[in-house]
Protein backbone atom coordinates (compact mmCIF):
# COMPACT_ATOMS: atom_id res chain seq x y z
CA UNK A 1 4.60 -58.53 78.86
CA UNK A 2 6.32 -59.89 81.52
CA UNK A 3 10.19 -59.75 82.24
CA UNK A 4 12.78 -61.51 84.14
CA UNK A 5 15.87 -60.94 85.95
CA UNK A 6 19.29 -62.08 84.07
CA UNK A 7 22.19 -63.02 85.53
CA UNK A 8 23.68 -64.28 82.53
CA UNK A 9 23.85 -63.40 79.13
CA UNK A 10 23.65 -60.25 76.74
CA UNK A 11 20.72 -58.42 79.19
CA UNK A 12 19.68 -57.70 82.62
CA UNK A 13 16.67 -58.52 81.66
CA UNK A 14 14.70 -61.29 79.46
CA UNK A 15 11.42 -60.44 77.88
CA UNK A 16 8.62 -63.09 78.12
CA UNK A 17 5.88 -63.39 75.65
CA UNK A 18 3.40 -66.39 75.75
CA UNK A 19 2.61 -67.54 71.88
CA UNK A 20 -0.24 -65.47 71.80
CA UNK A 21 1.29 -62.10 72.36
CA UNK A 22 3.47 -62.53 70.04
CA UNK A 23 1.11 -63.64 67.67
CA UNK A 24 -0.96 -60.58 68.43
CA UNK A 25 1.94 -58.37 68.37
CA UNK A 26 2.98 -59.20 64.97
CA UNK A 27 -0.40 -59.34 63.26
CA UNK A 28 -1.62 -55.95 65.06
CA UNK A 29 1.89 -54.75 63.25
CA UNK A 30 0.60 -55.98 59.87
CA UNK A 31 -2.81 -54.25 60.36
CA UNK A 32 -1.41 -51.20 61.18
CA UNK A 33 0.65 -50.99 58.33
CA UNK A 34 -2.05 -52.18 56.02
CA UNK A 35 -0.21 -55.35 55.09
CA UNK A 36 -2.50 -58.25 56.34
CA UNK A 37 -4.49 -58.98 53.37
CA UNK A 38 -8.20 -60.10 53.94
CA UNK A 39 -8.06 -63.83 52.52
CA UNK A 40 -4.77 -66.09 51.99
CA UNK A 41 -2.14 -65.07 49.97
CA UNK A 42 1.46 -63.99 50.52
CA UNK A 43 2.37 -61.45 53.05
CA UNK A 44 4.36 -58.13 51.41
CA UNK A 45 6.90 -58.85 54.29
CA UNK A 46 9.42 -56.73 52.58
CA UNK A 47 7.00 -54.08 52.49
CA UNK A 48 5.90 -54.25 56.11
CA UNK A 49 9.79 -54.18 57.27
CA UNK A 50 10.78 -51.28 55.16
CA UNK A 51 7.40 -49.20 56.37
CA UNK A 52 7.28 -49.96 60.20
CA UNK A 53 10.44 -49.58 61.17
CA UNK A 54 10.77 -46.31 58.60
CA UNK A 55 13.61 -47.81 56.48
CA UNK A 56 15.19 -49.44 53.39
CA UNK A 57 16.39 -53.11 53.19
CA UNK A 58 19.76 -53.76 52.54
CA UNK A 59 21.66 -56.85 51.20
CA UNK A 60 25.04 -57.23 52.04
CA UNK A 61 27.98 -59.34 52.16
CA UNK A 62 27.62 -61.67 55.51
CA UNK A 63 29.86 -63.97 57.23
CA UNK A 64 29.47 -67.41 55.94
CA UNK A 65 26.11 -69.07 57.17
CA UNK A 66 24.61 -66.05 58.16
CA UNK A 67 21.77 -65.05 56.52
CA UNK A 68 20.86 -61.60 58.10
CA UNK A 69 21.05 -59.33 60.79
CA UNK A 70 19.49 -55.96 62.86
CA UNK A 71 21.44 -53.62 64.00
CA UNK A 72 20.49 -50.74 66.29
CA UNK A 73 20.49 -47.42 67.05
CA UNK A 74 19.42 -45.33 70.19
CA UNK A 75 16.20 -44.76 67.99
CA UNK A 76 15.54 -49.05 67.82
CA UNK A 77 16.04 -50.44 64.41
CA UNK A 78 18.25 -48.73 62.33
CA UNK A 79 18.99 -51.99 59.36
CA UNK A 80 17.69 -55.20 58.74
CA UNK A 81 20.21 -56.61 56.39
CA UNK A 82 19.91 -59.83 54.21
CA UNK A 83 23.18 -61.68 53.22
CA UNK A 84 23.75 -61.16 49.36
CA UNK A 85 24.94 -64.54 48.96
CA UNK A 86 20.91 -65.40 49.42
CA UNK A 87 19.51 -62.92 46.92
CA UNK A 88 21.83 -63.33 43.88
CA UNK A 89 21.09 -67.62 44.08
CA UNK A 90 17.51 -66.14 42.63
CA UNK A 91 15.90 -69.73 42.99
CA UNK A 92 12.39 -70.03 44.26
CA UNK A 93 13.83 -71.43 47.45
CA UNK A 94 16.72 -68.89 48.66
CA UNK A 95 13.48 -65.96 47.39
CA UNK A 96 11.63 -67.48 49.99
CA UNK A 97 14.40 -68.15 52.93
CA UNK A 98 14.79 -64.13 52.07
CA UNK A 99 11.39 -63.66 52.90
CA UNK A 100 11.73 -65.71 56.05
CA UNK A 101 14.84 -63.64 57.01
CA UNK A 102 12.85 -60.65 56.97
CA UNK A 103 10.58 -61.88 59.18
CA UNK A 104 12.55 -63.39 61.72
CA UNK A 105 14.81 -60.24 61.91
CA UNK A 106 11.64 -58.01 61.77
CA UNK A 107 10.36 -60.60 64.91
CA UNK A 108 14.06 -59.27 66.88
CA UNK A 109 12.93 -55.62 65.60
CA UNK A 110 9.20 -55.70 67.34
CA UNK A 111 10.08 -57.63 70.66
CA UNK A 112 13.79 -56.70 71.29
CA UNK A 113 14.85 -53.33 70.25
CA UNK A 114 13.92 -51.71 73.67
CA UNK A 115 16.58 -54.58 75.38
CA UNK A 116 19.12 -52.71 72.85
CA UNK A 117 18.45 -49.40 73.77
CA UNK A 118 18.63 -50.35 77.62
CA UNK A 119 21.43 -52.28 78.31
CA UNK A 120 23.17 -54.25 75.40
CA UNK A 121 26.31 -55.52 76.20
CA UNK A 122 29.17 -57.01 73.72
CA UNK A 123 28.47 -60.65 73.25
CA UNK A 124 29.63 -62.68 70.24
CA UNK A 125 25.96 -63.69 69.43
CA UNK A 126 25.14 -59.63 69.54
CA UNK A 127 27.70 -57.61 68.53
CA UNK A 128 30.63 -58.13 65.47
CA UNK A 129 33.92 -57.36 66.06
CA UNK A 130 34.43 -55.50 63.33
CA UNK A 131 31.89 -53.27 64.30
CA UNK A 132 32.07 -53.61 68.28
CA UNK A 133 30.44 -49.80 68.80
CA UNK A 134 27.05 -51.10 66.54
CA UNK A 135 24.58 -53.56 68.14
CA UNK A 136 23.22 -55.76 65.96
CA UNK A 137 21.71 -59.89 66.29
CA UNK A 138 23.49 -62.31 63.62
CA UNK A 139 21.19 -64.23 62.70
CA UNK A 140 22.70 -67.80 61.01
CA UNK A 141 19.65 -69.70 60.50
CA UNK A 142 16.37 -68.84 60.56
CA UNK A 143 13.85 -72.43 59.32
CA UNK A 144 15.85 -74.75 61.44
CA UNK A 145 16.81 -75.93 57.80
CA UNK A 146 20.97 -76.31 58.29
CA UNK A 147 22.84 -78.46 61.64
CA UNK A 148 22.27 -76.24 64.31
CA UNK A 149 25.76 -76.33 65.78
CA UNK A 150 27.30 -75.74 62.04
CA UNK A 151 25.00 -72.79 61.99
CA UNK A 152 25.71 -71.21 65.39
CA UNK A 153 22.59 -71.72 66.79
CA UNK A 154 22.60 -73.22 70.53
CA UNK A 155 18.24 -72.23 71.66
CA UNK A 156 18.95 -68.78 72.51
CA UNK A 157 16.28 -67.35 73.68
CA UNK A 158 16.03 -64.57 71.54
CA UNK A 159 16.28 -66.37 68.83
CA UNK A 160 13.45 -68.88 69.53
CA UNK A 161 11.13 -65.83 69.81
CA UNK A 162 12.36 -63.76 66.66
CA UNK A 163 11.50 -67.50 64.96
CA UNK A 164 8.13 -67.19 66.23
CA UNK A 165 7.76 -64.24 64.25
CA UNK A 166 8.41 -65.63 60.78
CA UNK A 167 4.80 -67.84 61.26
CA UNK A 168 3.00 -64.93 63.31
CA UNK A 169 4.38 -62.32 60.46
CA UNK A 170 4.23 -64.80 56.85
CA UNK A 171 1.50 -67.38 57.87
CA UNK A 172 -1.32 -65.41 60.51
CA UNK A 173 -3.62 -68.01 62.14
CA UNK A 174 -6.64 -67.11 60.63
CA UNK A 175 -5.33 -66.72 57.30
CA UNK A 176 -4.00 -70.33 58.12
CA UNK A 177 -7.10 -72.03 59.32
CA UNK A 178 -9.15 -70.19 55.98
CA UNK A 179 -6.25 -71.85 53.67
CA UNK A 180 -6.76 -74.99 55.14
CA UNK A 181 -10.81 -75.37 55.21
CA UNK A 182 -10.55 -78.31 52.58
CA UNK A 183 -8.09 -80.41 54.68
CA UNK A 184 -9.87 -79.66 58.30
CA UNK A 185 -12.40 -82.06 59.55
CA UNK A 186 -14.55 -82.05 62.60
CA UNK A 187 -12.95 -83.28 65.52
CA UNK A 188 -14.04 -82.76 69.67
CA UNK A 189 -16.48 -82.58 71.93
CA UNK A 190 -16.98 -78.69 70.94
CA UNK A 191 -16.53 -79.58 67.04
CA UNK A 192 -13.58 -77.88 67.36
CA UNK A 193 -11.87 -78.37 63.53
CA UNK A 194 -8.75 -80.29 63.02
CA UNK A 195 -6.43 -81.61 60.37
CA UNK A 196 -6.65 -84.66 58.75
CA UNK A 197 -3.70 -86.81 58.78
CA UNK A 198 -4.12 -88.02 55.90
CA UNK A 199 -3.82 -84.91 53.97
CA UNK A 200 -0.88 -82.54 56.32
CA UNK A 201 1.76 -83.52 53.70
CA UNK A 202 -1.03 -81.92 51.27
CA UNK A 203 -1.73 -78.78 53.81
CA UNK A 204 2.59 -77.91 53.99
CA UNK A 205 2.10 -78.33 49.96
CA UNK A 206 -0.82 -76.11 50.18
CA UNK A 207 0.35 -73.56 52.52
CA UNK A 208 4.02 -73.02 50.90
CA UNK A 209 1.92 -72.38 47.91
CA UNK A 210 -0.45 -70.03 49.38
CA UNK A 211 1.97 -67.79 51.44
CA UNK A 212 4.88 -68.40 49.44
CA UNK A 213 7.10 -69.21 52.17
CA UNK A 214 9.30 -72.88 51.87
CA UNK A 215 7.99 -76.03 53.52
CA UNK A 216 9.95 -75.99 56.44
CA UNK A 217 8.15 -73.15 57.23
CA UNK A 218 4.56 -74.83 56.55
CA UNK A 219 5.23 -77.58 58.63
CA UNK A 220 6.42 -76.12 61.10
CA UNK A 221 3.48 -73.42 61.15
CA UNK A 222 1.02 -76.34 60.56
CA UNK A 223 2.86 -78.42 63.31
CA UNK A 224 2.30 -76.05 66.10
CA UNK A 225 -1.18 -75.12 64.88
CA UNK A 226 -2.50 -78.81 64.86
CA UNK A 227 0.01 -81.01 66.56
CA UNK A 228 0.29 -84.70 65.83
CA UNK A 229 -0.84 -85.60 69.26
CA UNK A 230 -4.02 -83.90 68.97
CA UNK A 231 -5.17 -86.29 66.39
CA UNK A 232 -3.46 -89.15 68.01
CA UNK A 233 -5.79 -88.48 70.58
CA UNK A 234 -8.77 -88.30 68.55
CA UNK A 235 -8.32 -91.54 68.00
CA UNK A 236 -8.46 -92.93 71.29
C-alpha cells in the first residue's frame, strides 16, 4: 500500500489502494473468517463484521439520511452502527441497503482504522458534534441510490474506497464471473469471456438474486467488471 502526503483534509496522510488490493484485501478477510462460500450465494456480511472486528452490530437512531457509521477506538473499530430507521422499514429493499451498509462501513473498518488511530482530526465528515471526543465516518449514502449533494456526499476519498468494499465484500469476482457463466460469451483475441449485451439487464436481475444485494449494487458490480466499452469495442 502506498500513501500520500495531505495537506488538506481529515489526515496527514491518504492511503492508496489500486482496485485489486482492495479486492484482495476484502476477500482474504472473508477467507479468514470462513465467510466466502465456495459457489454463489449471499455473503453472511453481518456475520463477517461482527467476527473480524470482535464485535456486535448495533442499530441506532441516525441523523436523517444517514444510514450508518464506524466509530473508533485506540484499538481500531470499536461500532459499526446501522440507522434504525433502515431496519424497522423490513422491506426486501432497505434488508438489503442494510447489508450494503455493513459492507461499506466494514470497507472504512479494513482500510482506514490505522488513519484513526494516527492522526484523526475533527472534521464534520468524521467526527459528530455531539460526540466530538469519538471518531467515527457518517456514512449518508452508500449505492449512489439518493442526490449526492442531498445526501452529503461530495467524492471523498474515503468514501469512494469504503464503496469499493460493498462489491469486493457482497459480490467477490470469482463468485461473480461463476454466477454469470450463462450470460458470458467468448470475446478477444485470448478468448477472454465477456458479457453479452443483450442479456446485462438479465445478469443485474441475476446477480441481485444470487447475492441478495439491490440492483444498484449489481450494476454497478457488473459495470466495472465488464464495462460497456469493452463490448463496444468488440464490435469494431
Amino acid at each position: 500500500m502506498k500513501t500520500f502526503r495531505q495537506t488538506a483534509g481529515p489526515f496527514v496522510e491518504r492511503p492508496y489502494y489500486t482496485d485489486t488490493d482492495m479486492e484482495e484485501m476484502c476477500l482474504e478477510a472473508l477467507r479468514k473468517a470462513g465467510l466466502c462460500p465456495t459457489s454463489p450465494s449471499p455473503i453472511r456480511i453481518d456475520r463477517f463484521a461482527e467476527k473480524h472486528f470482535n464485535l456486535s452490530l448495533k442499530y441506532e437512531d441516525l441523523p436523517e439520511g444517514v444510514l450508518g457509521l464506524t466509530r473508533f477506538n485506540k484499538n481500531g473499530v470499536q461500532d459499526i452502527v446501522v440507522a434504525r430507521a433502515l431496519d424497522s422499514e423490513g422491506s426486501k429493499t432497505s434488508n438489503r441497503r442494510i447489508r450494503s451498509t455493513i459492507a461499506h462501513e466494514a470497507g472504512h473498518g479494513l482500510f482506514h482504522a490505522h488513519l484513526y488511530l494516527a492522526d484523526a482530526t475533527a472534521y464534520p465528515e468524521f467526527i459528530d458534534l455531539s460526540e466530538p471526543q469519538r471518531p467515527k465516518v457518517l456514512c449518508r449514502d452508500v449505492e449512489g441510490e439518493t442526490n449526492k449533494a442531498k445526501s452529503g456526499y461530495r467524492g471523498q476519498w474515503w468514501e469512494f474506497q469504503a464503496n469499493r468494499a460493498i462489491g469486493a465484500f457482497l459480490l467477490p469476482r470469482h463468485l461473480v464471473i461463476a454466477a454469470l457463466e450463462s450470460v458470458l460469451v467468448a470475446g478477444g483475441r485470448l478468448g477472454n469471456k465477456i458479457l453479452d449485451e443483450k442479456k446485462r439487464e438479465k445478469a443485474v436481475a441475476l446477480l441481485a438474486d444470487t447475492f441478495d444485494v439491490n440492483p444498484v449494487a449489481a450494476r454497478i458490480r457488473i459495470n466495472s467488471m465488464y464495462p460497456l466499452a469493452d463490448a463496444k469495442q468488440m464490435e469494431l
